[in-house]
Structure formats: C-alpha cells, structure tokens
Protein backbone atom coordinates (compact mmCIF):
# COMPACT_ATOMS: atom_id res chain seq x y z
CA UNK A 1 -88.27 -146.78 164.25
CA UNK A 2 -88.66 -146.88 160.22
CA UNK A 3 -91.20 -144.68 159.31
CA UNK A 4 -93.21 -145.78 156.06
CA UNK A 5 -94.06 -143.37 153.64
CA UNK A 6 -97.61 -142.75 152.49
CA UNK A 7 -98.72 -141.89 149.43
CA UNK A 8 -102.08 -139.60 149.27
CA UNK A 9 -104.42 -139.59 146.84
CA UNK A 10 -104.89 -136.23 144.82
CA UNK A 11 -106.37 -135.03 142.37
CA UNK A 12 -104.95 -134.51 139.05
CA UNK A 13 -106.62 -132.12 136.25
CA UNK A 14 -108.09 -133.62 132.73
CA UNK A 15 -105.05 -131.37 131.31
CA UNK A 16 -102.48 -132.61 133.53
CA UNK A 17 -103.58 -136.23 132.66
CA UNK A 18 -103.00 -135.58 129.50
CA UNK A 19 -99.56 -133.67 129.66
CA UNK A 20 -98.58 -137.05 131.20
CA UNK A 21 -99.74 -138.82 128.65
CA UNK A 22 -98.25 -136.62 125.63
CA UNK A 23 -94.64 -136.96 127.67
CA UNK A 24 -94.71 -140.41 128.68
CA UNK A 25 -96.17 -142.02 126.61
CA UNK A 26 -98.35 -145.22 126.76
CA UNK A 27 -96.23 -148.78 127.02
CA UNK A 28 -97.97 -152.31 127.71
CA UNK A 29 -95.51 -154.04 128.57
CA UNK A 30 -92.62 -153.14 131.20
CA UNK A 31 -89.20 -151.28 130.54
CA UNK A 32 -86.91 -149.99 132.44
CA UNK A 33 -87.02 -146.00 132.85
CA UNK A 34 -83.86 -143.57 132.65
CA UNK A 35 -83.45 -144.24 136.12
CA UNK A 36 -83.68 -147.74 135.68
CA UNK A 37 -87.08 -148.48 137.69
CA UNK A 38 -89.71 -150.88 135.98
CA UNK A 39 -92.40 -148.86 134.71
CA UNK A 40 -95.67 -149.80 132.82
CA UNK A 41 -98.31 -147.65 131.04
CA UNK A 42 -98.02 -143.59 131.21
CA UNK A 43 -95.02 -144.20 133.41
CA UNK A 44 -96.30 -145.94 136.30
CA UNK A 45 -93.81 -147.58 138.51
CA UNK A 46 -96.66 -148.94 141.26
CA UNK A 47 -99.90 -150.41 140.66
CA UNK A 48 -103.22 -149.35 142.49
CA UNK A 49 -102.51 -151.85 144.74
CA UNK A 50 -99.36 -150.57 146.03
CA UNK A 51 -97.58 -153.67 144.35
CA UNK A 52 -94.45 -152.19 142.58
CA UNK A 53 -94.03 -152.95 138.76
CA UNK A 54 -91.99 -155.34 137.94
CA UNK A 55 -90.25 -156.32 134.73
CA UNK A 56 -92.09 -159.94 134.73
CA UNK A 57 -95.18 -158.46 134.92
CA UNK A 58 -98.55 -159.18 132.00
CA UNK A 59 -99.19 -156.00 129.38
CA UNK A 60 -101.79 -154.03 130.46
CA UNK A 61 -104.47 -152.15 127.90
CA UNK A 62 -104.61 -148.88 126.99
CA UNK A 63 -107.68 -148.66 129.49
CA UNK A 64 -106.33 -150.20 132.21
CA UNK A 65 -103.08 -147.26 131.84
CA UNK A 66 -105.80 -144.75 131.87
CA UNK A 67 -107.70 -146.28 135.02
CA UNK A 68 -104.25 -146.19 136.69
CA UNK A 69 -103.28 -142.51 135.84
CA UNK A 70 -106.81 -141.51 137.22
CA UNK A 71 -105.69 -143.18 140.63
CA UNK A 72 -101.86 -141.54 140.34
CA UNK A 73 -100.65 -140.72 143.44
C-alpha cells in the first residue's frame, strides 16, 4: 500500500512572505527551476488546487502569485 502524501496548510508570517518573494522572485509565465521542475509565480510548483504546474500552462498576475503564496503549503 502507497501511501499519499499530504500537504498541510500553515501559516506563513507577512516577513516570511516576503523573504520569498525578495529570493524568488515573481515570474508569469512558467520556467523550469534549478532542479528542473515547472514553477510559476514566487516559485510555486503546485497550484491551490493541487494541480502541478506545468510548462503549458497561462501567465498568471502578480495578484494571483500573491493569492497563491498566502495558500503555500
């Protein structure tokens, strides 16, 4: 039996969000990380939705990165 992993929600602090952001960086489209995973905004590689980013995907806005980070895993 395959056990699946789940993610939590937590909280993450107003500085923390924006340590992310200084580091990561905001992208609206897709790219490939260093470690070669599609990633998408401040360095998401899964949406809210659990869906995982993909290089095909539509830009996202500057807002929609920052909804995203608020619901970071």
């Amino acid at each position: 039996m395959v056990n699946k992993i789940q993610r939590r929600p937590h909280e993450t602090s107003d500085n923390g969000k924006e340590l992310i952001k200084k580091y990561e960086g905001f992208s609206s489209t897709t790219y490939l990380c260093p470690a070669k995973v599609p990633t998408i905004g401040y360095g998401a590689t899964y949406y809210p939705n659990d869906k995982a980013v993909t290089l095909k995907d539509t830009p996202i806005t500057e807002k929609q990165a920052d909804e995203m980070l608020s619901l970071c895993w």
